[in-house]
ModelCIF file with pLDDT and N, C-alpha, C, O atoms, coordinates in Angstrom:
data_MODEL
#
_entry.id   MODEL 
#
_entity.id                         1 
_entity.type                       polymer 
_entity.pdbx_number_of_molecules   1 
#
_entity_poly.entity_id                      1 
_entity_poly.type                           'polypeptide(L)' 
_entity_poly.nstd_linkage                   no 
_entity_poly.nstd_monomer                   no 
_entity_poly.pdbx_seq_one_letter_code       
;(UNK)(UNK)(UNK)(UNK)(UNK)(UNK)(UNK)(UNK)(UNK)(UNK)(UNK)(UNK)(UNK)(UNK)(UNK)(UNK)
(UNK)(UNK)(UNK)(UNK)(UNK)(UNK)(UNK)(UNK)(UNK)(UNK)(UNK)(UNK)(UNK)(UNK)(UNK)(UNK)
(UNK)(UNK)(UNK)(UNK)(UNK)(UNK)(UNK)(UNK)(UNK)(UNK)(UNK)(UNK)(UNK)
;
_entity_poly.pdbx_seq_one_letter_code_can   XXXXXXXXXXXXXXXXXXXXXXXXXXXXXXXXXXXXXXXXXXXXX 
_entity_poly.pdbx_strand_id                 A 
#
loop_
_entity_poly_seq.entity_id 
_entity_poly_seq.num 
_entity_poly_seq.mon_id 
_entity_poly_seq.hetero 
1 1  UNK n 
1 2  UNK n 
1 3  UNK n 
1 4  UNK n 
1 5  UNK n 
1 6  UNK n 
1 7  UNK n 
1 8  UNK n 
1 9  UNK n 
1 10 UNK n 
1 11 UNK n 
1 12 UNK n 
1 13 UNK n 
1 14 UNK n 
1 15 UNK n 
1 16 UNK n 
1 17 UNK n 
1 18 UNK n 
1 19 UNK n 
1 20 UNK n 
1 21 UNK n 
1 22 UNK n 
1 23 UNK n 
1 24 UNK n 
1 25 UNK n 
1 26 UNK n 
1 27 UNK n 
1 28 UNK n 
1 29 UNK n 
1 30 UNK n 
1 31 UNK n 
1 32 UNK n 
1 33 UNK n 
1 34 UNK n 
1 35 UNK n 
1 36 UNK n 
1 37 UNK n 
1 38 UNK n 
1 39 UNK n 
1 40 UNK n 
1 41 UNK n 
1 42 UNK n 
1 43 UNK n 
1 44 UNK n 
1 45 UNK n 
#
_struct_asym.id          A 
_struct_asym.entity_id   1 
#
loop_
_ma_qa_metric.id 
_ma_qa_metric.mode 
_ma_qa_metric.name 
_ma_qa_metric.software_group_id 
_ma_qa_metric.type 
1 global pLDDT . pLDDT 
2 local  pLDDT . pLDDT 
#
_ma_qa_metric_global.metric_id      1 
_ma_qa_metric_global.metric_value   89.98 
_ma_qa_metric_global.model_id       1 
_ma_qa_metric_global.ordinal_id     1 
#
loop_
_ma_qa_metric_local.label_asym_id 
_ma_qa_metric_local.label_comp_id 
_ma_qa_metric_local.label_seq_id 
_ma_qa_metric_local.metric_id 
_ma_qa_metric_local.metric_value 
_ma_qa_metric_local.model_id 
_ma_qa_metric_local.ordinal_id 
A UNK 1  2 88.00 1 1  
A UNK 2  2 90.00 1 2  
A UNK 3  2 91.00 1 3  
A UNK 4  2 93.00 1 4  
A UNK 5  2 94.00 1 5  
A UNK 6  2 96.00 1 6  
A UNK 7  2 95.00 1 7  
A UNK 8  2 96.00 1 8  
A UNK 9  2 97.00 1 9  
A UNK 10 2 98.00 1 10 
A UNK 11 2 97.00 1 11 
A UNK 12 2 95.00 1 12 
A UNK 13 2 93.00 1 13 
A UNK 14 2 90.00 1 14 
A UNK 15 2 89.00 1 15 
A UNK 16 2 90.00 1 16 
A UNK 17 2 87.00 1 17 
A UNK 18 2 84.00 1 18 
A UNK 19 2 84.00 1 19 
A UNK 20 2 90.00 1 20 
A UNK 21 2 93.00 1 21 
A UNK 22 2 95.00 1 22 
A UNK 23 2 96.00 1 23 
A UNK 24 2 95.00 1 24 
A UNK 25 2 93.00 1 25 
A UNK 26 2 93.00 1 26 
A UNK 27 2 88.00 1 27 
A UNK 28 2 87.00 1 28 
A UNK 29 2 82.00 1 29 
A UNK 30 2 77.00 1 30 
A UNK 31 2 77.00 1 31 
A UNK 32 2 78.00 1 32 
A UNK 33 2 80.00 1 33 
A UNK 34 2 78.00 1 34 
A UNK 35 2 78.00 1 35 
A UNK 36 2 83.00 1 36 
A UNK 37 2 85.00 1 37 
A UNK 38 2 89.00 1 38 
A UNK 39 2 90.00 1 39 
A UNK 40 2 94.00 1 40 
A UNK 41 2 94.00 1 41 
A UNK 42 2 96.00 1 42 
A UNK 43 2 97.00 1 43 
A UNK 44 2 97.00 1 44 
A UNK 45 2 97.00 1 45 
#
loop_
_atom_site.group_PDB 
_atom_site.id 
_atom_site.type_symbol 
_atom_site.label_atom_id 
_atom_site.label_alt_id 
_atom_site.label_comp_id 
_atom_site.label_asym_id 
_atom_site.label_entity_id 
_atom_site.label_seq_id 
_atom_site.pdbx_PDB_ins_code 
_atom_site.Cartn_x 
_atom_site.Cartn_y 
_atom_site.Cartn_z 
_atom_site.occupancy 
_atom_site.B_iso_or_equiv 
_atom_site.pdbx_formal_charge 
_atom_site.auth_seq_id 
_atom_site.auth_comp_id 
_atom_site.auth_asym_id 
_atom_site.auth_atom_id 
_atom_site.pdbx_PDB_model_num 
ATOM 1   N N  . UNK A 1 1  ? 8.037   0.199   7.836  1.00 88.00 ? 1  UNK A N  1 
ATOM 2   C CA . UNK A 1 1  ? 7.148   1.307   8.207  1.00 88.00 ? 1  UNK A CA 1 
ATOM 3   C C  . UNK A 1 1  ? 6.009   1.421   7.196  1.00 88.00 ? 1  UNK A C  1 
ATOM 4   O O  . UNK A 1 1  ? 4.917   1.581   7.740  1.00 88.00 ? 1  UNK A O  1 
ATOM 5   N N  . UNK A 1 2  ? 5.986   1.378   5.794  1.00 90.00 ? 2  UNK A N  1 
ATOM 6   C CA . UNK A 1 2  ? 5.190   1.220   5.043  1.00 90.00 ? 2  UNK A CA 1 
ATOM 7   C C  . UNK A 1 2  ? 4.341   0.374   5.225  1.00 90.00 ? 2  UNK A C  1 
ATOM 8   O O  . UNK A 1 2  ? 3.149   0.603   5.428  1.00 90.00 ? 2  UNK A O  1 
ATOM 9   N N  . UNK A 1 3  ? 5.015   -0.994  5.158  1.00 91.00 ? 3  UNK A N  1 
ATOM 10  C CA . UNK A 1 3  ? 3.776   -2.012  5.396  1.00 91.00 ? 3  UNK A CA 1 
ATOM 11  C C  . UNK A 1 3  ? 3.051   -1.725  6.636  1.00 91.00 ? 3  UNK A C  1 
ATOM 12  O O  . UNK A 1 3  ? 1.886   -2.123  6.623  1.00 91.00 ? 3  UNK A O  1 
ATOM 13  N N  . UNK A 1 4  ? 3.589   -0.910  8.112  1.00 93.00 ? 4  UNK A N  1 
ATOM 14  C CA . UNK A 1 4  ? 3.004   -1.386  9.193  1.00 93.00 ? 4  UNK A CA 1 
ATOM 15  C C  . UNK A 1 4  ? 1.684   -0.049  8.993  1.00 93.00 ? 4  UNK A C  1 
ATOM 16  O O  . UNK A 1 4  ? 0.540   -0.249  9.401  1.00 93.00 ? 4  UNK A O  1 
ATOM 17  N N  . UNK A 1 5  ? 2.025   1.040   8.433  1.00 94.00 ? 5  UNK A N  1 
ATOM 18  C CA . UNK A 1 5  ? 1.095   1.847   7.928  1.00 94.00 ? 5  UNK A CA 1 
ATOM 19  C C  . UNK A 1 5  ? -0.009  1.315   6.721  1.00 94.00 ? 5  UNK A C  1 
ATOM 20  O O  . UNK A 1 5  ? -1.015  2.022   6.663  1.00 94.00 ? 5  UNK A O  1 
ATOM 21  N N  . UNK A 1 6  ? 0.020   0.584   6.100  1.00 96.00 ? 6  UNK A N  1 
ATOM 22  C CA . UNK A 1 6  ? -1.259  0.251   5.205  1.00 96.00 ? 6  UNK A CA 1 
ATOM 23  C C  . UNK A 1 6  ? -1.959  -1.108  5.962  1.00 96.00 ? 6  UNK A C  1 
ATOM 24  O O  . UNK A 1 6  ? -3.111  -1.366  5.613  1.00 96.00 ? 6  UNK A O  1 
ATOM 25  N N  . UNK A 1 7  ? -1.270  -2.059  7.062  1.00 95.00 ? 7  UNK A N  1 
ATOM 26  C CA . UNK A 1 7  ? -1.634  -2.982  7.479  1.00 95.00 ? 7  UNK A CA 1 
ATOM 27  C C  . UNK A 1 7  ? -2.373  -2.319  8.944  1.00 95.00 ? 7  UNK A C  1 
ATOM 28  O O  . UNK A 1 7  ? -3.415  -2.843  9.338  1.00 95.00 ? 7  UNK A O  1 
ATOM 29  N N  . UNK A 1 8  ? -1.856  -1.315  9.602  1.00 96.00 ? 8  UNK A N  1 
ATOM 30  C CA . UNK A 1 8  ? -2.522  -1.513  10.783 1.00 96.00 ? 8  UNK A CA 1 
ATOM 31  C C  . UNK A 1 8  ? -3.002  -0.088  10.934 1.00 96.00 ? 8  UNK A C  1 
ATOM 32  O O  . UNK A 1 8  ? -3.860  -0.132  11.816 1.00 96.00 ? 8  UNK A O  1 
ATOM 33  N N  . UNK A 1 9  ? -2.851  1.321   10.448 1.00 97.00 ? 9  UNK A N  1 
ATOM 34  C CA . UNK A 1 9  ? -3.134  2.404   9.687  1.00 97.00 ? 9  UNK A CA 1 
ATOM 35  C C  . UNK A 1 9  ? -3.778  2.136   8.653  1.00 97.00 ? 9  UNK A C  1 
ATOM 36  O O  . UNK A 1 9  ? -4.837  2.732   8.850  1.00 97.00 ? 9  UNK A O  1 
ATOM 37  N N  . UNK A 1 10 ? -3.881  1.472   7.351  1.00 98.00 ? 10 UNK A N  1 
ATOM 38  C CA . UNK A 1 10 ? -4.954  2.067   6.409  1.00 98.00 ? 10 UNK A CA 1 
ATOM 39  C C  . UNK A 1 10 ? -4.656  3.444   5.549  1.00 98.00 ? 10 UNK A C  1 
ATOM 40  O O  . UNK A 1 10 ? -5.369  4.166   4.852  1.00 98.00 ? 10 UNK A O  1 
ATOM 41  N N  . UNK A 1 11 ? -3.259  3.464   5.928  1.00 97.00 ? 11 UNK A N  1 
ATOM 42  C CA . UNK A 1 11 ? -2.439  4.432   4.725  1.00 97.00 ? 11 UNK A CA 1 
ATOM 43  C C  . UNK A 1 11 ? -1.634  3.923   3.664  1.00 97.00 ? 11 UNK A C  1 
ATOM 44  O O  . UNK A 1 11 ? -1.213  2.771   3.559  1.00 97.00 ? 11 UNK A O  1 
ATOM 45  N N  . UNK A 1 12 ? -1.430  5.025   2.769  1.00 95.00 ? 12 UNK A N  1 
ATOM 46  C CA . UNK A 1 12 ? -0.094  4.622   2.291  1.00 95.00 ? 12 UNK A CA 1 
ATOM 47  C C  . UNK A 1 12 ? 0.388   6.034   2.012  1.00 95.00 ? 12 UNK A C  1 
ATOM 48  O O  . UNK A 1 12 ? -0.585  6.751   1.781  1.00 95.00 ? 12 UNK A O  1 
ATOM 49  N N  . UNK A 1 13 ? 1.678   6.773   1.941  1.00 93.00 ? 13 UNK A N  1 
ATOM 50  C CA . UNK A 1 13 ? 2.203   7.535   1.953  1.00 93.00 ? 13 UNK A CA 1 
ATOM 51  C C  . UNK A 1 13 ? 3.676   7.800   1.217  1.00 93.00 ? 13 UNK A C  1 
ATOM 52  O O  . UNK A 1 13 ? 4.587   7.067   1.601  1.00 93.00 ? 13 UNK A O  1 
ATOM 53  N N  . UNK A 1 14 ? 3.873   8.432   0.560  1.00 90.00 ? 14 UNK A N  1 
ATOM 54  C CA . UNK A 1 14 ? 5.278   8.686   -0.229 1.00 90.00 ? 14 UNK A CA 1 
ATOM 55  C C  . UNK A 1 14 ? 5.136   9.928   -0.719 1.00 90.00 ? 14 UNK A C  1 
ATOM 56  O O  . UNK A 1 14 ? 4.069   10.501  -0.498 1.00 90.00 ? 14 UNK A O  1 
ATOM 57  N N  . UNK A 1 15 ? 6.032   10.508  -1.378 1.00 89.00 ? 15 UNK A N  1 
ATOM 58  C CA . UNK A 1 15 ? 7.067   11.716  -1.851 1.00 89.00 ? 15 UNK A CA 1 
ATOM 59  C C  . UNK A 1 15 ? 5.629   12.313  -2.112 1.00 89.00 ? 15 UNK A C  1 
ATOM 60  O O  . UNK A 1 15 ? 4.605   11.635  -2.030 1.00 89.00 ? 15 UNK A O  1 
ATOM 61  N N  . UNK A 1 16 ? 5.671   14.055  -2.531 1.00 90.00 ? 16 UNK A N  1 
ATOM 62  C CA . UNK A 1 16 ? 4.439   14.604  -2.994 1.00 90.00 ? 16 UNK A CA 1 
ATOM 63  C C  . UNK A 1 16 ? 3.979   14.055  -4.410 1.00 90.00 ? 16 UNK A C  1 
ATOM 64  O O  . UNK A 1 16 ? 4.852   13.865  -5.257 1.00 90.00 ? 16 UNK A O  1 
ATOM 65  N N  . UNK A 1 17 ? 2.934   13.847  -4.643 1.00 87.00 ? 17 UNK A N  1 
ATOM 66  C CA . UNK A 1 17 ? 2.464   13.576  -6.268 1.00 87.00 ? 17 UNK A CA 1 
ATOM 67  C C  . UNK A 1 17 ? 1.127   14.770  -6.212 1.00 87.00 ? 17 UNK A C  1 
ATOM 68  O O  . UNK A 1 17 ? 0.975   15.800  -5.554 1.00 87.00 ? 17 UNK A O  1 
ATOM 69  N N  . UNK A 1 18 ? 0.353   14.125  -7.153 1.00 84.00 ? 18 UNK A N  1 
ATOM 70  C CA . UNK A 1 18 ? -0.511  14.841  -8.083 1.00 84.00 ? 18 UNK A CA 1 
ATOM 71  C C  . UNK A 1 18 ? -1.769  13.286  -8.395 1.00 84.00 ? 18 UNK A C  1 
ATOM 72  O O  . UNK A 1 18 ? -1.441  12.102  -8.321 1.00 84.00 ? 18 UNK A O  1 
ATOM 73  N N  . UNK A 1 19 ? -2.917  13.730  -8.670 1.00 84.00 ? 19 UNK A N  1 
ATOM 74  C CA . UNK A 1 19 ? -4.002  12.357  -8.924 1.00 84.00 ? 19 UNK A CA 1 
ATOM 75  C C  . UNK A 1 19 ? -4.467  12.112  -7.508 1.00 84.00 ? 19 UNK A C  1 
ATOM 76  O O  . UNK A 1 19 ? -4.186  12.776  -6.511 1.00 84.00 ? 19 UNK A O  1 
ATOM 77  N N  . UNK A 1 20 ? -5.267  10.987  -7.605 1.00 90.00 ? 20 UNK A N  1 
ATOM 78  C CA . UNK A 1 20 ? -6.272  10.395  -6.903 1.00 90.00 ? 20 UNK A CA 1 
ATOM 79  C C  . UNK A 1 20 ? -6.570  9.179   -7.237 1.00 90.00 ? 20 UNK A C  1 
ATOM 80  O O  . UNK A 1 20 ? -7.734  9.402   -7.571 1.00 90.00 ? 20 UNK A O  1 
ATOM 81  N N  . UNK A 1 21 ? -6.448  8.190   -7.389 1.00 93.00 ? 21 UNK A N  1 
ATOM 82  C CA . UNK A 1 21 ? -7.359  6.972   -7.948 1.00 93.00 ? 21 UNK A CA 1 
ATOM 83  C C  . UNK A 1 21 ? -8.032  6.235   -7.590 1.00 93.00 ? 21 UNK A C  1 
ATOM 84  O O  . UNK A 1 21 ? -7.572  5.923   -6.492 1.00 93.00 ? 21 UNK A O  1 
ATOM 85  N N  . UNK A 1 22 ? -9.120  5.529   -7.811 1.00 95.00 ? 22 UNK A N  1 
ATOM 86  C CA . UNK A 1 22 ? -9.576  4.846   -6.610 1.00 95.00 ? 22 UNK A CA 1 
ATOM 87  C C  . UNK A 1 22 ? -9.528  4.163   -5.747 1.00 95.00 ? 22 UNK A C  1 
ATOM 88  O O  . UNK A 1 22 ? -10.066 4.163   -4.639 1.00 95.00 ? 22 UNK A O  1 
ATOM 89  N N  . UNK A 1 23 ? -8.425  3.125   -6.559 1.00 96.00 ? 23 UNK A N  1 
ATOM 90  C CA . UNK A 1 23 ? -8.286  1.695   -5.059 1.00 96.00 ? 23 UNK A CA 1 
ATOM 91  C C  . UNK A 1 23 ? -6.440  2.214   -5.365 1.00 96.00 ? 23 UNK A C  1 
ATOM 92  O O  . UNK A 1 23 ? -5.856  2.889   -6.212 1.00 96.00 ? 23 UNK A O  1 
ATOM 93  N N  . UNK A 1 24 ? -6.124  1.582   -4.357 1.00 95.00 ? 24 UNK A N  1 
ATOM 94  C CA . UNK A 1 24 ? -4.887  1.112   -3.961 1.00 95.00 ? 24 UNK A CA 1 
ATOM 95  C C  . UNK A 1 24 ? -4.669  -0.477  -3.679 1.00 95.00 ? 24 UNK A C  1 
ATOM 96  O O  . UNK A 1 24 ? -5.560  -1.172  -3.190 1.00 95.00 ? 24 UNK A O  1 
ATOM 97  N N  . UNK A 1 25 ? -3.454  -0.948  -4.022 1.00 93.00 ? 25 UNK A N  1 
ATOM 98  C CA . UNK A 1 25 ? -3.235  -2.137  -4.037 1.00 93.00 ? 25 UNK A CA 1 
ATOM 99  C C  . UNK A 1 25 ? -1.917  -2.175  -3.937 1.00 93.00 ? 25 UNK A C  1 
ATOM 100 O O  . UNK A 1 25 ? -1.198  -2.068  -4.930 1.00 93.00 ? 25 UNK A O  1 
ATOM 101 N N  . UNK A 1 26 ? -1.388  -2.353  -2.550 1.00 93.00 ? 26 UNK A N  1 
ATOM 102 C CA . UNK A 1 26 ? 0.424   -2.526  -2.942 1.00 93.00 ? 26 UNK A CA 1 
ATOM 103 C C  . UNK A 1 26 ? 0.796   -4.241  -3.261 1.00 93.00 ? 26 UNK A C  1 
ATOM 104 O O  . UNK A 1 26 ? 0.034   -5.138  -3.621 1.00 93.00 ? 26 UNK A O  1 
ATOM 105 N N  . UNK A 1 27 ? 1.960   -4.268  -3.033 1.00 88.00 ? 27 UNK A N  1 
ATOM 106 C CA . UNK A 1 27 ? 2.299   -4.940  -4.112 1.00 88.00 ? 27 UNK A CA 1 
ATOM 107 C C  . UNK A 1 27 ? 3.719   -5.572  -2.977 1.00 88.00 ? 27 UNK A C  1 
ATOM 108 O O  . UNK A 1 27 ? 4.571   -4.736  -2.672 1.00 88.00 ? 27 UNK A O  1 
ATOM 109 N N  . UNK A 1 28 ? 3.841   -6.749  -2.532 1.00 87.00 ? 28 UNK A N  1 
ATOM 110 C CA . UNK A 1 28 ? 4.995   -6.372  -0.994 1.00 87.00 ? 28 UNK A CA 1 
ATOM 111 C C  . UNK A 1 28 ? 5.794   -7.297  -2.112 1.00 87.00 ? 28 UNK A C  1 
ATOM 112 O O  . UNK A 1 28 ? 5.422   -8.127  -2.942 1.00 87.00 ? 28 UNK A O  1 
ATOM 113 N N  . UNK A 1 29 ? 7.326   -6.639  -1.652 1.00 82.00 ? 29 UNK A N  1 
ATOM 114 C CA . UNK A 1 29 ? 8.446   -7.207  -2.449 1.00 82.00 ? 29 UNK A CA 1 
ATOM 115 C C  . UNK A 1 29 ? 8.733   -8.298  -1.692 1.00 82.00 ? 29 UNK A C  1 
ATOM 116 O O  . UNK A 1 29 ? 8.113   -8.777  -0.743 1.00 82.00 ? 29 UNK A O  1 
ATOM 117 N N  . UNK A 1 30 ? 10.170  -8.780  -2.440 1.00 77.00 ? 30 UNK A N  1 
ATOM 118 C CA . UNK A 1 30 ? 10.748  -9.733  -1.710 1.00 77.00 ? 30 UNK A CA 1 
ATOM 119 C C  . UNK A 1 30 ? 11.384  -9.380  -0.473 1.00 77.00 ? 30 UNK A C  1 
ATOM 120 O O  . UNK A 1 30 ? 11.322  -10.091 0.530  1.00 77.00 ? 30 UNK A O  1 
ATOM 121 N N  . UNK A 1 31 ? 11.980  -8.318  -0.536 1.00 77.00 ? 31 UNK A N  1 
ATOM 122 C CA . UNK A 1 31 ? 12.392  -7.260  0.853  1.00 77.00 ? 31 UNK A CA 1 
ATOM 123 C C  . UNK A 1 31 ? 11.681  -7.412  2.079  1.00 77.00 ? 31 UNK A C  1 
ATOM 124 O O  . UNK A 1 31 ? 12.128  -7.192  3.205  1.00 77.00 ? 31 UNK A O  1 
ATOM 125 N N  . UNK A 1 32 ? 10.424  -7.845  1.744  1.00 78.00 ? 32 UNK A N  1 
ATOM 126 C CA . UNK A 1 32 ? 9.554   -7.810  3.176  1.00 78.00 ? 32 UNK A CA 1 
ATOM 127 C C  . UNK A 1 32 ? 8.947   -9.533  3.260  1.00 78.00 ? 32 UNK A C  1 
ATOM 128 O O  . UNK A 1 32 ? 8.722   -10.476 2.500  1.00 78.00 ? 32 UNK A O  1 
ATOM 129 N N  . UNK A 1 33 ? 8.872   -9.187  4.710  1.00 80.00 ? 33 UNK A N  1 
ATOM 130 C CA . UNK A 1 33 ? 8.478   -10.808 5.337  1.00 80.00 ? 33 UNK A CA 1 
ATOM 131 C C  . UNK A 1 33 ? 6.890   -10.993 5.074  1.00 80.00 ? 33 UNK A C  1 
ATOM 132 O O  . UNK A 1 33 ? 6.221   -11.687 5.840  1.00 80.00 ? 33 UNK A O  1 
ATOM 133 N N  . UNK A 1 34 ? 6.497   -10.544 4.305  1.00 78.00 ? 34 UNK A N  1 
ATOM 134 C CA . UNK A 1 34 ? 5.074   -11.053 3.543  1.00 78.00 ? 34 UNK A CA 1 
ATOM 135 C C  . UNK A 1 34 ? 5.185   -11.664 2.207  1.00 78.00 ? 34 UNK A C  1 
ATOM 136 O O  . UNK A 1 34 ? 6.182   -11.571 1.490  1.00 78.00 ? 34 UNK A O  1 
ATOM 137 N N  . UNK A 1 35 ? 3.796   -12.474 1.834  1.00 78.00 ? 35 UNK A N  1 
ATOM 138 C CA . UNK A 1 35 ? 3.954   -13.269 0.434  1.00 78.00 ? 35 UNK A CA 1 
ATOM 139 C C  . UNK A 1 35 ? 4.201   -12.298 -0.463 1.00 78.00 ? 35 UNK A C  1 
ATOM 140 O O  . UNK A 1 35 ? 3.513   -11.306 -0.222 1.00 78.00 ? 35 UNK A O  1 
ATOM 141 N N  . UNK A 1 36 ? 4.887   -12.180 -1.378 1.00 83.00 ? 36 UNK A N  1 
ATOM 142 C CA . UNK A 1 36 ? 5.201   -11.600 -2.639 1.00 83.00 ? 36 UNK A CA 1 
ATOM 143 C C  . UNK A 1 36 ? 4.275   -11.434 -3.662 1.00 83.00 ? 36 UNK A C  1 
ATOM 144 O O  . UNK A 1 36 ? 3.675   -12.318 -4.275 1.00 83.00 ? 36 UNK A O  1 
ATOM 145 N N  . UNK A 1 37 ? 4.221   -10.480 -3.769 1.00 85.00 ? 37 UNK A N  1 
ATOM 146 C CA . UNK A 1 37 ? 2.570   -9.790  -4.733 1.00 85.00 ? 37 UNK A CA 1 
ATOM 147 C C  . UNK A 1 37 ? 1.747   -8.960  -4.259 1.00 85.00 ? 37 UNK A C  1 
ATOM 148 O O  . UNK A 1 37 ? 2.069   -8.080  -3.460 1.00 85.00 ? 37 UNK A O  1 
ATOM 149 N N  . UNK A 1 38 ? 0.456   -9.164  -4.747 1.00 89.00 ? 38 UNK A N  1 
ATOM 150 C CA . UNK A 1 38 ? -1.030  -8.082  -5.065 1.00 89.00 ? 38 UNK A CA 1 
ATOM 151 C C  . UNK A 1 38 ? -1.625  -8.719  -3.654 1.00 89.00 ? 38 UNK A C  1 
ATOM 152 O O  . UNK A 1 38 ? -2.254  -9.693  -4.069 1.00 89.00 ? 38 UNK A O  1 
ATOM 153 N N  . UNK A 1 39 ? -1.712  -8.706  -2.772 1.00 90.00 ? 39 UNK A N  1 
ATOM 154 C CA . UNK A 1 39 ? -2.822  -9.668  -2.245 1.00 90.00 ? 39 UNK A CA 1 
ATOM 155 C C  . UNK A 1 39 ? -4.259  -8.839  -1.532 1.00 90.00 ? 39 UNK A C  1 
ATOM 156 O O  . UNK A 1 39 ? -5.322  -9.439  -1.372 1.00 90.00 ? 39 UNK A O  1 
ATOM 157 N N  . UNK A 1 40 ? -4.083  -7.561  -1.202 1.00 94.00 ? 40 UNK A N  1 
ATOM 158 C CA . UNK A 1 40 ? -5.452  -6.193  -1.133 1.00 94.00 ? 40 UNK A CA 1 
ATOM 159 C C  . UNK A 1 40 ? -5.404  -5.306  -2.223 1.00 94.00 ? 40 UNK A C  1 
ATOM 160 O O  . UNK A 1 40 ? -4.691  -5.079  -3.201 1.00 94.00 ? 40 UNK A O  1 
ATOM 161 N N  . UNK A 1 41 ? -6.326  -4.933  -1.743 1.00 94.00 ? 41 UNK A N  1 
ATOM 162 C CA . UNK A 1 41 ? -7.154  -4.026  -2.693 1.00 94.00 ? 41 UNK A CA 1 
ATOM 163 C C  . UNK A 1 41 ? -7.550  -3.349  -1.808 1.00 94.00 ? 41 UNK A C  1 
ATOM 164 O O  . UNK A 1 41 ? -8.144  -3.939  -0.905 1.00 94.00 ? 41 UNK A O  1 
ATOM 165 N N  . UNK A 1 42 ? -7.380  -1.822  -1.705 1.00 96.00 ? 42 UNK A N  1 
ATOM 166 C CA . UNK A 1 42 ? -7.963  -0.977  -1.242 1.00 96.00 ? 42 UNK A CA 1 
ATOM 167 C C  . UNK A 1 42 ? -8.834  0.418   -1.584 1.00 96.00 ? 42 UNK A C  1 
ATOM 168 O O  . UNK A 1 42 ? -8.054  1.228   -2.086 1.00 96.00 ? 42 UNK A O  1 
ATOM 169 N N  . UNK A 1 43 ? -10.132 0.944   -1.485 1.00 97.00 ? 43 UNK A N  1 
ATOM 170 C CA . UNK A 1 43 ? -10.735 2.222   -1.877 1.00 97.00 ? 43 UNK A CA 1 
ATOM 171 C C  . UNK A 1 43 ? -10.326 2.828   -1.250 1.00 97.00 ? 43 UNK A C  1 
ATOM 172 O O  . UNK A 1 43 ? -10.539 2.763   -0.040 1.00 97.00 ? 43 UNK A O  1 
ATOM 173 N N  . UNK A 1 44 ? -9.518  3.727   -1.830 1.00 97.00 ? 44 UNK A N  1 
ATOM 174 C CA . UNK A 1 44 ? -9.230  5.385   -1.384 1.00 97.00 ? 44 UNK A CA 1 
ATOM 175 C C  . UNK A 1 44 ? -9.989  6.692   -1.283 1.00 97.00 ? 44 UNK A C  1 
ATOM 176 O O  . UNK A 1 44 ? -10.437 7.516   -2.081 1.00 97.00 ? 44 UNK A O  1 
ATOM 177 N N  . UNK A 1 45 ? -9.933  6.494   0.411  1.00 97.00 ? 45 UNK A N  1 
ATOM 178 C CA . UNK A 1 45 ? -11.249 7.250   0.446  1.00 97.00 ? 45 UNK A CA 1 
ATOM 179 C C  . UNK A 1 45 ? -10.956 8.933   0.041  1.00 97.00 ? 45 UNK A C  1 
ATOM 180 O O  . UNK A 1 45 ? -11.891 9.732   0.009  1.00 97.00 ? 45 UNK A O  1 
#
């Protein structure tokens, strides 16, 4: 659900926090059927 939200949504979403920063960049584990690592970069709009 995460990945299908920053891949086809343009979110990312978790628990309440605090901040802002500018880009986002996840990071897909081994857990998921994508290459392992950094591979976007995203500005948070």
């Amino acid at each position: 659900v995460e990945i299908e939200l920053f891949e086809k949504y343009n979110l990312y979403r978790r628990d309440k926090t605090l901040g802002e920063p500018l880009y986002f960049a996840p990071c897909f584990t081994a857990d998921s059927d994508k290459t392992t690592g950094i591979s976007y970069l995203s500005k948070v709009l």
